[in-house]
N, C-alpha and C. Protein backbone atom coordinates (compact mmCIF):
# COMPACT_ATOMS: atom_id res chain seq x y z
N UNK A 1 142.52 93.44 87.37
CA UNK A 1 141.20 92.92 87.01
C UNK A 1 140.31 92.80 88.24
N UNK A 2 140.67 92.73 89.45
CA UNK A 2 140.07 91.95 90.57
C UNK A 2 139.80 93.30 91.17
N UNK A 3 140.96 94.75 90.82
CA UNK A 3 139.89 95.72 91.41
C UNK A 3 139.31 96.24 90.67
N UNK A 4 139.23 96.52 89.53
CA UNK A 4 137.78 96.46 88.48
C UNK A 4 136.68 95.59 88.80
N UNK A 5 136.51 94.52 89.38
CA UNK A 5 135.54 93.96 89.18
C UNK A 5 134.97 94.59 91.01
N UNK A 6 135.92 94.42 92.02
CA UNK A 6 135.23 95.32 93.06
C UNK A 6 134.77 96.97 92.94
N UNK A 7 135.51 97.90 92.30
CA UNK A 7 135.25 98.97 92.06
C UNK A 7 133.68 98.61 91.53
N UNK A 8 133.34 97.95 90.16
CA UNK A 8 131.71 97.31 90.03
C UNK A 8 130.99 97.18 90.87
N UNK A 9 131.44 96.40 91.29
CA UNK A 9 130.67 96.11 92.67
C UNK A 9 129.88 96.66 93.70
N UNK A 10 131.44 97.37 94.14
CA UNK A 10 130.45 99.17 94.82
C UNK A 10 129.90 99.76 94.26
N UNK A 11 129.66 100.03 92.56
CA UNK A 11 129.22 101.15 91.87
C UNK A 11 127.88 100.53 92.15
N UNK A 12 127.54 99.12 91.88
CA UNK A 12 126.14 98.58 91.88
C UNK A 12 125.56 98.54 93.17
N UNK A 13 125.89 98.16 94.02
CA UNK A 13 125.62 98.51 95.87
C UNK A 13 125.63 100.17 96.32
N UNK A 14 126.29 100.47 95.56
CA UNK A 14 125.87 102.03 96.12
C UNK A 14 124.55 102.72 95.12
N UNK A 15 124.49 102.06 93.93
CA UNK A 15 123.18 102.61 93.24
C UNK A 15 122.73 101.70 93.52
N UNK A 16 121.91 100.77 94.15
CA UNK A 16 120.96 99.55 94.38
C UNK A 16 120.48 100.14 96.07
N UNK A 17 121.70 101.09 96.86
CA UNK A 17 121.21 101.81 97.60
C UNK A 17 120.67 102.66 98.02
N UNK A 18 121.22 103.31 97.05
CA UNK A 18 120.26 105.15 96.73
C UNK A 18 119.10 105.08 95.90
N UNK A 19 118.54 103.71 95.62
CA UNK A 19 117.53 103.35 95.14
C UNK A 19 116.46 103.42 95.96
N UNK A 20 116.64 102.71 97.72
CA UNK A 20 116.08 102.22 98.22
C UNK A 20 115.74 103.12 99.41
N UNK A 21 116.71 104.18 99.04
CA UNK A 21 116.52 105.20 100.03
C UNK A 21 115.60 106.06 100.38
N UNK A 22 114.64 107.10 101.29
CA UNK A 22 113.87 107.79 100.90
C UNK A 22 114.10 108.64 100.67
N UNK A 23 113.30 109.58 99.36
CA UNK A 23 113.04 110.46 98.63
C UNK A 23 111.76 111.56 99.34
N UNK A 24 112.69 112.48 99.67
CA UNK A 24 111.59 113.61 99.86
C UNK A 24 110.70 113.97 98.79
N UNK A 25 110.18 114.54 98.91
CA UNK A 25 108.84 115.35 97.67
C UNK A 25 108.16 116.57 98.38
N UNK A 26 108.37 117.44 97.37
CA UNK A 26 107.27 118.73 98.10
C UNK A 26 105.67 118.38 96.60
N UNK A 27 104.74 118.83 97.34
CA UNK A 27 103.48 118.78 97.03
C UNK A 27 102.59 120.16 97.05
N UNK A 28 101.55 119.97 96.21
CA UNK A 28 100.86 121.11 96.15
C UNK A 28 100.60 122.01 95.38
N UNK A 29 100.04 123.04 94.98
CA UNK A 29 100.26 123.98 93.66
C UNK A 29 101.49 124.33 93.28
N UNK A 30 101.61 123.91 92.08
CA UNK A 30 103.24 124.85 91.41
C UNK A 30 104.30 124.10 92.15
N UNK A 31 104.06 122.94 92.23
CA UNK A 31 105.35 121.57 92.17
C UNK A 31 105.01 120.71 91.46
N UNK A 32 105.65 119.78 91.37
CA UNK A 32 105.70 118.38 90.27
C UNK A 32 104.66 117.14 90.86
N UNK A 33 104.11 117.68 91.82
CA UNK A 33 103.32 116.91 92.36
C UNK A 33 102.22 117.87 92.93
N UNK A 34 100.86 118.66 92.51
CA UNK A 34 100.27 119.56 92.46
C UNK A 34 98.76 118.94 93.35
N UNK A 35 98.97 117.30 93.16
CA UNK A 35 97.83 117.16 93.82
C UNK A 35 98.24 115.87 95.30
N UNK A 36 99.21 116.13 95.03
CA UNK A 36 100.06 115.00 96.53
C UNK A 36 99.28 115.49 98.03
N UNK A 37 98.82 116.49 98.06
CA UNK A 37 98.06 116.81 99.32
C UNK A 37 96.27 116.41 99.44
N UNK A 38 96.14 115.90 98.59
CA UNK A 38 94.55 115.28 98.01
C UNK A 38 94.55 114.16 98.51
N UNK A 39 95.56 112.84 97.91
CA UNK A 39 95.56 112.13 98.44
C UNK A 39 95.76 111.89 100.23
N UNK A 40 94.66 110.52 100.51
CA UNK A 40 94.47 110.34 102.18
C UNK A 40 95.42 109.44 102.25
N UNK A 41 95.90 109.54 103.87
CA UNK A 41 97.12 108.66 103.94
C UNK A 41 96.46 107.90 105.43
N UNK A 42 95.89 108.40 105.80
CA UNK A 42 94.88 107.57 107.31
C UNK A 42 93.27 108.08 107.16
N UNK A 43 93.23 107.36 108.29
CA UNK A 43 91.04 108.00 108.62
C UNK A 43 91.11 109.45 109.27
N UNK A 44 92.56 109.57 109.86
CA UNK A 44 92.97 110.90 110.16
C UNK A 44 92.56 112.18 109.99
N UNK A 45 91.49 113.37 110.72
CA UNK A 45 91.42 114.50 109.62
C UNK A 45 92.50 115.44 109.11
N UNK A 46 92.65 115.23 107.91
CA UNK A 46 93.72 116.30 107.81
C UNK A 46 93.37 117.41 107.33
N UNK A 47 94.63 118.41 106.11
CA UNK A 47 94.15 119.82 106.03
C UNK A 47 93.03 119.43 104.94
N UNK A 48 92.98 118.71 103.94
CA UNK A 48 91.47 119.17 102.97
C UNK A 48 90.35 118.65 103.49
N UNK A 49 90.53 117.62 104.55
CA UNK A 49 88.90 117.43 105.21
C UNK A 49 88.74 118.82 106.07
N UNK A 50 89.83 119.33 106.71
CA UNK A 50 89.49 120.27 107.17
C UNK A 50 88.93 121.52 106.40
N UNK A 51 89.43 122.19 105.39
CA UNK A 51 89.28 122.84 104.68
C UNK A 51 87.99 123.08 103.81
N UNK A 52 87.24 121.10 103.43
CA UNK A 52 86.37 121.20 103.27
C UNK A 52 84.92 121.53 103.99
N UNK A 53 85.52 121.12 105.27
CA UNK A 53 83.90 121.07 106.30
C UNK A 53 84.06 122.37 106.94
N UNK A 54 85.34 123.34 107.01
CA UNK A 54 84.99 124.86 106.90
C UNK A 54 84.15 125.21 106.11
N UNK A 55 84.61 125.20 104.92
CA UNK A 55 84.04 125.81 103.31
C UNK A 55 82.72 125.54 103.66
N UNK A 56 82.15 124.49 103.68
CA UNK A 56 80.52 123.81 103.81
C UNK A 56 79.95 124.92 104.73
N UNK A 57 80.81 124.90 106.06
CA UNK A 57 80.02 125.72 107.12
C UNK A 57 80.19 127.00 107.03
N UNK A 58 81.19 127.56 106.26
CA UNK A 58 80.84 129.26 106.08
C UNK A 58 80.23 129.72 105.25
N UNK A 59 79.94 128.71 103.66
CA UNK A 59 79.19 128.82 102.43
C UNK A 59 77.77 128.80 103.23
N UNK A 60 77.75 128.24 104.11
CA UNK A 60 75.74 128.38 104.54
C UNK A 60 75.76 129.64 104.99
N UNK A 61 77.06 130.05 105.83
CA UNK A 61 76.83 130.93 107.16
C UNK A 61 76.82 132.39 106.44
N UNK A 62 77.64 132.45 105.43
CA UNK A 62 77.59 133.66 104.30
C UNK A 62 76.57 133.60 103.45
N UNK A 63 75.46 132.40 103.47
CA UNK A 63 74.39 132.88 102.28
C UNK A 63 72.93 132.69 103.51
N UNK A 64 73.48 133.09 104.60
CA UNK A 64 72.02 132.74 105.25
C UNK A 64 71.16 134.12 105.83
N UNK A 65 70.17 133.85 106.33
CA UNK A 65 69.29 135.06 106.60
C UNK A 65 69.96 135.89 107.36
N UNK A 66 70.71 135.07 108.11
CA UNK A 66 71.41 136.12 109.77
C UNK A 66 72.25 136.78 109.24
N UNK A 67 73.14 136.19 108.56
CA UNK A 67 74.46 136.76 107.58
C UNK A 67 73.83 138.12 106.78
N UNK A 68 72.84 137.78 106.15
CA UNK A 68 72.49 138.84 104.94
C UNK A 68 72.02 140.08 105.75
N UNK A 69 70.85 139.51 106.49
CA UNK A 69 69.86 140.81 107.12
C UNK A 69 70.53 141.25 108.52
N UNK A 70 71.17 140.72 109.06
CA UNK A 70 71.85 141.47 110.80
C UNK A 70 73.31 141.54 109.85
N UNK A 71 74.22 141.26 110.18
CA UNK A 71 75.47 141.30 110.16
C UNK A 71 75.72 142.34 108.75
N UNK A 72 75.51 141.66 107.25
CA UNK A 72 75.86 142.90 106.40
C UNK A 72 75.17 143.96 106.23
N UNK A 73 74.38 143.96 107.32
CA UNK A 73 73.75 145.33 106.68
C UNK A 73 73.98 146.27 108.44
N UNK A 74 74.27 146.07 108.78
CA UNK A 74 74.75 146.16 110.84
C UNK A 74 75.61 147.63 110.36
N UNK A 75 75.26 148.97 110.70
CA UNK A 75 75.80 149.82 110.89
C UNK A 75 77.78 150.26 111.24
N UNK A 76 77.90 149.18 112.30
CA UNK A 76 79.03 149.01 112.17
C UNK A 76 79.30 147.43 112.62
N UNK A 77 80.76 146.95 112.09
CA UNK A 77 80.60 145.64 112.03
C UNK A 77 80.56 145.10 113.36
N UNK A 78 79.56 144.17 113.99
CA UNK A 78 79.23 143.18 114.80
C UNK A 78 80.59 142.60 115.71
N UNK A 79 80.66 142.46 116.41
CA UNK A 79 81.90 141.84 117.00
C UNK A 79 81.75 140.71 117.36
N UNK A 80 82.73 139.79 116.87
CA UNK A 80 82.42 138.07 117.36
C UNK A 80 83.70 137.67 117.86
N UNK A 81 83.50 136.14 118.77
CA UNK A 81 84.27 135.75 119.33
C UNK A 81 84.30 134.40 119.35
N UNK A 82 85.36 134.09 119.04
CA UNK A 82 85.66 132.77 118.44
C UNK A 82 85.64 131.57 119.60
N UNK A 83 84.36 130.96 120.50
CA UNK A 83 84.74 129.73 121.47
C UNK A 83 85.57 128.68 120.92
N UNK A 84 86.68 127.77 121.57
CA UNK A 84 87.26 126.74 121.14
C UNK A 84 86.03 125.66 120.86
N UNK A 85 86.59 124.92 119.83
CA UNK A 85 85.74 123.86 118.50
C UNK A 85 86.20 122.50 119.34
N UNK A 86 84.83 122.04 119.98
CA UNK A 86 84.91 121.06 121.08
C UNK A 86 85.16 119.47 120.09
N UNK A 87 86.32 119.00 120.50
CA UNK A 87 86.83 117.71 119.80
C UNK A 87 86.35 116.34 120.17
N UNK A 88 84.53 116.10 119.97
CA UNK A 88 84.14 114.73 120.61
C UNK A 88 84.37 113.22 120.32
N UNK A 89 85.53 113.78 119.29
CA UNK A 89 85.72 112.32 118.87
C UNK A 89 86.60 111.50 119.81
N UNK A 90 86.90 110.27 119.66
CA UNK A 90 87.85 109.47 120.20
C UNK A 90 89.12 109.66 119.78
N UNK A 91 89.73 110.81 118.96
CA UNK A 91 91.04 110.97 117.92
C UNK A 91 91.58 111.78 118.91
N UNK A 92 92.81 111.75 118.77
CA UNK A 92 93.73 112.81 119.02
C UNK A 92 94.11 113.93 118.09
N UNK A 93 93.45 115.04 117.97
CA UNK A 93 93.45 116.04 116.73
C UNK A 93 94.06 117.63 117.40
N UNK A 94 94.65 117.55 118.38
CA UNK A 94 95.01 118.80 118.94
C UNK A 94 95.21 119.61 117.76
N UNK A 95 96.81 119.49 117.05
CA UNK A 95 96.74 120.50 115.74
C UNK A 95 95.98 120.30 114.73
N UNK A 96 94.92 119.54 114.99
CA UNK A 96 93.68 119.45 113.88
C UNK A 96 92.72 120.69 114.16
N UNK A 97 92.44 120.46 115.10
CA UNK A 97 91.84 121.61 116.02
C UNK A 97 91.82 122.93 115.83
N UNK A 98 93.76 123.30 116.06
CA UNK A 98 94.00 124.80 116.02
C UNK A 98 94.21 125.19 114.81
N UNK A 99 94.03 124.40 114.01
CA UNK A 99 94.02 124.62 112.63
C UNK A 99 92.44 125.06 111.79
N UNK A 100 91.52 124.27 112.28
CA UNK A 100 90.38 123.87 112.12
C UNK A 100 89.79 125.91 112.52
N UNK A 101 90.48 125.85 113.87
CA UNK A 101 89.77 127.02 114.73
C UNK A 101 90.52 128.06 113.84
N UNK A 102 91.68 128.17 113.11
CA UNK A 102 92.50 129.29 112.62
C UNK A 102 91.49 129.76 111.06
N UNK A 103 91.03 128.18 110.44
CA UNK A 103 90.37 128.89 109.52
C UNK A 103 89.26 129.10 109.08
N UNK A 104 88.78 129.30 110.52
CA UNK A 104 87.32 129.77 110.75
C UNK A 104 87.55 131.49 110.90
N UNK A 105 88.65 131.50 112.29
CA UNK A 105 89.17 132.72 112.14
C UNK A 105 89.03 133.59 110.79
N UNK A 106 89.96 133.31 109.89
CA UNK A 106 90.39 133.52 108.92
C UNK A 106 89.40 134.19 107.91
N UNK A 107 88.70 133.10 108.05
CA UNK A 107 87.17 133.05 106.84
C UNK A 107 86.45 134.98 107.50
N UNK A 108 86.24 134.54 108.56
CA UNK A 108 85.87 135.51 109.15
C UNK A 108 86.04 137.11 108.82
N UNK A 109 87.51 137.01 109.28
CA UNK A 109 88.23 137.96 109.32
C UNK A 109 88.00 138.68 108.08
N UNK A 110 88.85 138.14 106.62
CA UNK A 110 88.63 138.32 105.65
C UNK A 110 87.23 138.83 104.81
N UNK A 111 85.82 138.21 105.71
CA UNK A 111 84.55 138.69 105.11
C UNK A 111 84.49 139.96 104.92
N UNK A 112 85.52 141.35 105.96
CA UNK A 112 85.29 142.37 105.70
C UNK A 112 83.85 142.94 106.88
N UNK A 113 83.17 142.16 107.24
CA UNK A 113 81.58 142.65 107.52
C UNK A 113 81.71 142.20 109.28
N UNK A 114 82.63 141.50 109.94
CA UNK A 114 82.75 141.38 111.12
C UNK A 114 84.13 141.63 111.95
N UNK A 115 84.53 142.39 113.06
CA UNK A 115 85.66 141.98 113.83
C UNK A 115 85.38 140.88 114.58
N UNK A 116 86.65 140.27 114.75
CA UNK A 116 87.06 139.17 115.82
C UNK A 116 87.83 139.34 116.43
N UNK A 117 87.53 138.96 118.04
CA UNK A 117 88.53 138.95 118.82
C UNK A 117 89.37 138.17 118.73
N UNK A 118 91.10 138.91 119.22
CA UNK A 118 92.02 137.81 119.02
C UNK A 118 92.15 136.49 120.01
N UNK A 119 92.50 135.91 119.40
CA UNK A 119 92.21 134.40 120.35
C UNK A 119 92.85 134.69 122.05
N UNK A 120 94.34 135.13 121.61
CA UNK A 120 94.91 135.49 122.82
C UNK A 120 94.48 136.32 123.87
N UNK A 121 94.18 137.27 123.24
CA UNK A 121 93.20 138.10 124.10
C UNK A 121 92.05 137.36 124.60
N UNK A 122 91.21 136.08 124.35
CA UNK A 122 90.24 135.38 124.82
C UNK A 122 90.87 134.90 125.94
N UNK A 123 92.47 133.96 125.66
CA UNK A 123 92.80 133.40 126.64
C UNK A 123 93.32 134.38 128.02
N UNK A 124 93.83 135.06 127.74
CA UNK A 124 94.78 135.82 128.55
C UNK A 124 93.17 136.50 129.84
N UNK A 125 91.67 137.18 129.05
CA UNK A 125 90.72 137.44 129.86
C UNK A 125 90.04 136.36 130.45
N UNK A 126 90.05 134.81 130.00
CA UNK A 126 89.60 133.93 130.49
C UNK A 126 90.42 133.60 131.93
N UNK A 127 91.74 133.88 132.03
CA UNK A 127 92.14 133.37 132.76
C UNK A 127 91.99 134.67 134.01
N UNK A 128 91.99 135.67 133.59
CA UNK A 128 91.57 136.95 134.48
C UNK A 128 90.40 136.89 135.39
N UNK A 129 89.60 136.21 134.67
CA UNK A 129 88.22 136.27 135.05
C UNK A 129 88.15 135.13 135.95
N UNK A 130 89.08 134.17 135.69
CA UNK A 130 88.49 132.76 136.82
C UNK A 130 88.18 131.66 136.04
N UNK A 131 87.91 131.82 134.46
CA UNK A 131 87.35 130.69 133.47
C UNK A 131 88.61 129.66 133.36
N UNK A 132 88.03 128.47 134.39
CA UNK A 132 88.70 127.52 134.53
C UNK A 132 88.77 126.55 132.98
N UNK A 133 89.95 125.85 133.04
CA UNK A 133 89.98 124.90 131.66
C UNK A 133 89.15 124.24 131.67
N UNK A 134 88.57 123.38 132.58
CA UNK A 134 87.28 122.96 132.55
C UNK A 134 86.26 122.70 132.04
N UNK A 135 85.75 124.65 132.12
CA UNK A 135 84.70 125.29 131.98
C UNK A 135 84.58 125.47 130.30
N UNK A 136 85.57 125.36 129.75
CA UNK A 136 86.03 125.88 128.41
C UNK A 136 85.05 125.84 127.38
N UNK A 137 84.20 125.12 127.82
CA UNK A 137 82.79 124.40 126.73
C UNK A 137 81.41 125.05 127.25
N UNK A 138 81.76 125.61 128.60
CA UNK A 138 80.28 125.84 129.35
C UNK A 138 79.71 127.27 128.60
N UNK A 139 77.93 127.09 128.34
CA UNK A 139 77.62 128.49 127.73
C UNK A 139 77.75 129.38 128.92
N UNK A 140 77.59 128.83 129.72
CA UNK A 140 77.75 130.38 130.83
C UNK A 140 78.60 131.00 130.82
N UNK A 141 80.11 130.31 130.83
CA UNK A 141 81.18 130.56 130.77
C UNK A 141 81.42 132.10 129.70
N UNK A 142 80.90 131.12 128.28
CA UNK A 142 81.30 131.98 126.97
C UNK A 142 80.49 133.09 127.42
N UNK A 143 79.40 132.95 127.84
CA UNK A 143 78.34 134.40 127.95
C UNK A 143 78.85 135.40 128.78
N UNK A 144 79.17 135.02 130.04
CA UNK A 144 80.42 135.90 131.11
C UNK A 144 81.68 136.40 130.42
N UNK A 145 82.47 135.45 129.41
CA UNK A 145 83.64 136.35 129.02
C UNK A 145 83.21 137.00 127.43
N UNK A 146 82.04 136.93 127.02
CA UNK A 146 81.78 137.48 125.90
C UNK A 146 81.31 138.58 126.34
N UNK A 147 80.85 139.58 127.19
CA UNK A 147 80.69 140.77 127.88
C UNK A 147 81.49 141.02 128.09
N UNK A 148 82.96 140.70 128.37
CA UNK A 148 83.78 141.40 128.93
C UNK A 148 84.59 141.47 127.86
N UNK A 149 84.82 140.94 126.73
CA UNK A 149 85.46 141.16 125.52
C UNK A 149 84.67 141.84 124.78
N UNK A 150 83.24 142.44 125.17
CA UNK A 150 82.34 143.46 124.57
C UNK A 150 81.31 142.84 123.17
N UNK A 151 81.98 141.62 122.78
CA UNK A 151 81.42 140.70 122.01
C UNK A 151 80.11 140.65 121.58
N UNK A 152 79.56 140.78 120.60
CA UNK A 152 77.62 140.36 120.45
C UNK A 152 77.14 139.02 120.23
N UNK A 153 78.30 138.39 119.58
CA UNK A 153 77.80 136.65 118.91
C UNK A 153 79.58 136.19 119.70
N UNK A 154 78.86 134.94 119.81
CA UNK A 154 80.11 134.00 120.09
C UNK A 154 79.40 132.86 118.97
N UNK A 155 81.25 132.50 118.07
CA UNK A 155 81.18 131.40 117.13
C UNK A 155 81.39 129.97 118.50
N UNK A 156 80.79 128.98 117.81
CA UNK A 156 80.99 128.00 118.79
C UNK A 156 80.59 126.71 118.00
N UNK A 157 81.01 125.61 117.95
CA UNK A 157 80.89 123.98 117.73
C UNK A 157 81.38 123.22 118.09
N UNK A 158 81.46 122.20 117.59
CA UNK A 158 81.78 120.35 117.75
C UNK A 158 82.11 119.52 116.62
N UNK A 159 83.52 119.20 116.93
CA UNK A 159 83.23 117.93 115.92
C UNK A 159 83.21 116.79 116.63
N UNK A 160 82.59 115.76 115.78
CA UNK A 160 82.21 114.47 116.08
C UNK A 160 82.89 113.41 115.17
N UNK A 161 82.61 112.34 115.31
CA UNK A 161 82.90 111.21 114.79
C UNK A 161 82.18 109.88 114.66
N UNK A 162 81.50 109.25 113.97
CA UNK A 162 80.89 108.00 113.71
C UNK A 162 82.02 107.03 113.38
N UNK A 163 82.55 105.97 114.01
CA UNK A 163 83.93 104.96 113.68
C UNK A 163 82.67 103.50 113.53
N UNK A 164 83.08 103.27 112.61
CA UNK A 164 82.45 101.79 111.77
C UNK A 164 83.77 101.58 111.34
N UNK A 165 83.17 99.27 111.53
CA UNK A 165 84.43 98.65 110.87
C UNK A 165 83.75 97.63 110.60
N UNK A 166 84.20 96.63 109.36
CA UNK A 166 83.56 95.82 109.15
C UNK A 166 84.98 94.86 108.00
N UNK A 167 84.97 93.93 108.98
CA UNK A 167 86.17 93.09 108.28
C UNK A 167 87.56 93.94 108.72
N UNK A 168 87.87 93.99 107.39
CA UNK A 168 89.49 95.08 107.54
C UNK A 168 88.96 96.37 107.39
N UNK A 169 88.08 97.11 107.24
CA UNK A 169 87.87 97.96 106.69
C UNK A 169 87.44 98.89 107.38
N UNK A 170 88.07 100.17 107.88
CA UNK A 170 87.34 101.16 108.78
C UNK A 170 86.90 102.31 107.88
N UNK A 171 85.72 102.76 108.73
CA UNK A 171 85.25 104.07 108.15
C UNK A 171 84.94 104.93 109.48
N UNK A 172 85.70 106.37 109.16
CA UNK A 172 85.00 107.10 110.13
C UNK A 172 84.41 108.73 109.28
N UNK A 173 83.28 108.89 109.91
CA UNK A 173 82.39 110.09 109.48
C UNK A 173 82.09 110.89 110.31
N UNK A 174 83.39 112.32 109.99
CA UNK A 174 83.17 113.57 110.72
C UNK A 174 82.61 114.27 110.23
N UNK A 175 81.61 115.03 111.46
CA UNK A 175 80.77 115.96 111.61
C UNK A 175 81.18 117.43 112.33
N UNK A 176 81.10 118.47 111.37
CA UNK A 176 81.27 119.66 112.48
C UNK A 176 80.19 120.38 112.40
N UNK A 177 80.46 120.83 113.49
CA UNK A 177 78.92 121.55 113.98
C UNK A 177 79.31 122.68 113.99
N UNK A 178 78.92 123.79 113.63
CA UNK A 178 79.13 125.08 113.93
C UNK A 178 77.59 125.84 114.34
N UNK A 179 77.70 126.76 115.51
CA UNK A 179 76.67 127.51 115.94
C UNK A 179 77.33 129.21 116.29
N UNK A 180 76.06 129.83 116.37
CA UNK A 180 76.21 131.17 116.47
C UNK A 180 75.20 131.51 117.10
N UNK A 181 76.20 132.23 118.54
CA UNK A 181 74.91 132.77 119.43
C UNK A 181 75.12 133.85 120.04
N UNK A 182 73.80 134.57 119.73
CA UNK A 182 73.68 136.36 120.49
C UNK A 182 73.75 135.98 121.87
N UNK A 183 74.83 136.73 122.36
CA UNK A 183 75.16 136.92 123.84
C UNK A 183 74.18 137.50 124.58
N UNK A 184 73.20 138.81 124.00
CA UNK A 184 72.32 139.61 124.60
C UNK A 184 71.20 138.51 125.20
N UNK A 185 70.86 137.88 124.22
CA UNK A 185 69.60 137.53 124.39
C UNK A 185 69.62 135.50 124.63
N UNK A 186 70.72 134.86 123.90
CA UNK A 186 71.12 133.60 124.54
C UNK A 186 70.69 132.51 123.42
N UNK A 187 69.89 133.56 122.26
CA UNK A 187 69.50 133.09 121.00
C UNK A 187 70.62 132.43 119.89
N UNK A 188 70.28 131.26 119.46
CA UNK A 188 70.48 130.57 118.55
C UNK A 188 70.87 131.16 116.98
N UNK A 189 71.55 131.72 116.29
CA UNK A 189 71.35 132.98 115.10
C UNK A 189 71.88 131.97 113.86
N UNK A 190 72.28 130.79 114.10
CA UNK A 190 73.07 130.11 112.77
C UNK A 190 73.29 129.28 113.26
N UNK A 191 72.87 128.05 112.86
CA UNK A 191 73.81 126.27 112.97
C UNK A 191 73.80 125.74 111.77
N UNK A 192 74.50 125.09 111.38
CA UNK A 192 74.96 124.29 110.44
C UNK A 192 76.27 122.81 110.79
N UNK A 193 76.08 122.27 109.92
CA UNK A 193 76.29 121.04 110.01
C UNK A 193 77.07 120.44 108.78
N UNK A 194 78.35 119.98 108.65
CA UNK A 194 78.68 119.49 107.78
C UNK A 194 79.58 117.78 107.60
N UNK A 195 79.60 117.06 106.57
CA UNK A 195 80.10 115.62 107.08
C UNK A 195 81.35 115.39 106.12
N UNK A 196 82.06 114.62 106.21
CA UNK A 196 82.83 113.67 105.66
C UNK A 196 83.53 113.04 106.18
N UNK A 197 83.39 111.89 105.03
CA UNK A 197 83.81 110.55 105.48
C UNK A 197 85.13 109.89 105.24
N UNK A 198 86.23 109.30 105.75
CA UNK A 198 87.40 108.69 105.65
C UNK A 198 87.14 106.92 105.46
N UNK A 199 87.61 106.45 104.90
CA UNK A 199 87.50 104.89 104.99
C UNK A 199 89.26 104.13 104.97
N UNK A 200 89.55 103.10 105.22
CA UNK A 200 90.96 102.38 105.15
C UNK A 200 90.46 101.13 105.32
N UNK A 201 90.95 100.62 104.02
CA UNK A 201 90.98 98.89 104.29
C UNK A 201 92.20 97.90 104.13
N UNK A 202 92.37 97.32 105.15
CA UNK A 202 93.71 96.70 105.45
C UNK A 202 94.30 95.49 104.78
C-alpha cells in the first residue's frame, strides 16, 4: 500500500512538473500559431516593425517620379549602392540593422529595374581605398567609393528614435529615413520617411 501511494506521488510531481516546464512553439504561417510573430514582446524593433517601415519606404520609392521617369524607363538598369542605415537611436540594434539593410537589398534586387552592388564587395573596396570605419556615414566618403564601384545612386538613411515615458509606461517612435542620391551631380533623387511606434507599460 505504502508503495502505491509513493509510486502516486511521483506520478503527480512529475506531471505538476512537466507542467511548469517550458514549452517551445514555432510561429508564423502554416503553424498552430500563424500570428505569434505579430505579437510585441519589448519597445525593441523587431522583424514586423522592420518589415513595415521598409514596405512604407519602398511603396513611395516605387510609385514616385524618380522611380517611374529615370530608373524604369533607363535604357539599361541604373546601378545602386547600398550605404550602411545609420542607427541614431540610443538601442542596441546591430542585427536589427543587417536585417533592416538586407531587406532593402532585397526589395531592390527583386524590382527587376536596378542592379546592386554586393555589400561585400562595398566592404572589401572600402577598405582598399582607405574608407576608414569612421568615415562610414560621410557623403564624401560614399561619393569616392561610389565611382569606384561604378555606381550612379547610392541608397542611404537613418533611423531614429523619440523615447517618452510617463509613469510606468514607455513609448518609443521609430523613424527611418531613407534617401537617394545621384553620385554625378550630389543631387537629392528620393527621401522618404516612415514611423512607428512601440509602447510598454509596467
Amino acid at each position: 500500500m505504502n508503495r502505491f501511494l509513493v509510486t502516486i506521488s511521483l506520478l503527480i510531481a512529475l506531471t505538476a512538473s512537466m507542467a511548469c516546464a517550458p514549452r517551445a512553439m514555432r510561429g508564423g504561417a502554416g503553424t498552430e500559431n500563424p500570428n505569434m510573430d505579430r505579437a510585441a514582446m519589448s519597445t525593441t524593433l523587431d522583424r514586423d516593425d522592420i518589415t513595415y517601415l521598409v514596405d512604407q519606404n519602398l511603396d513611395a520609392l516605387f510609385d514616385s517620379g524618380f522611380w517611374k521617369n529615370q530608373v524604369a524607363v533607363a535604357r539599361k538598369p541604373p546601378i545602386m549602392a547600398i550605404w550602411p542605415i545609420e542607427n541614431a537611436t540610443s538601442e542596441h540594434l546591430e542585427d536589427q540593422m543587417l536585417t533592416l539593410l538586407s531587406s532593402i537589398e532585397t526589395a531592390l534586387i527583386n524590382s527587376g529595374l536596378v542592379n546592386v552592388v554586393a555589400k561585400s564587395r562595398q566592404e572589401a573596396l572600402a577598405r582598399e581605398i582607405g574608407i576608414q570605419q569612421g568615415a562610414i556615414y560621410n557623403p564624401s566618403s560614399a561619393a569616392r567609393l561610389g565611382k569606384q564601384l561604378g555606381a550612379q545612386y547610392f541608397v542611404t538613411g537613418k533611423l531614429t528614435a523619440v523615447d517618452e515615458r510617463l509613469q510606468k509606461t514607455r513609448r518609443l517612435q521609430y523613424t527611418l529615413f531613407i534617401q537617394i542620391l545621384e553620385l554625378e551631380t550630389g543631387l537629392v533623387k528620393f527621401q522618404h520617411e516612415a514611423t512607428r511606434s512601440k509602447a510598454v507599460k509596467g
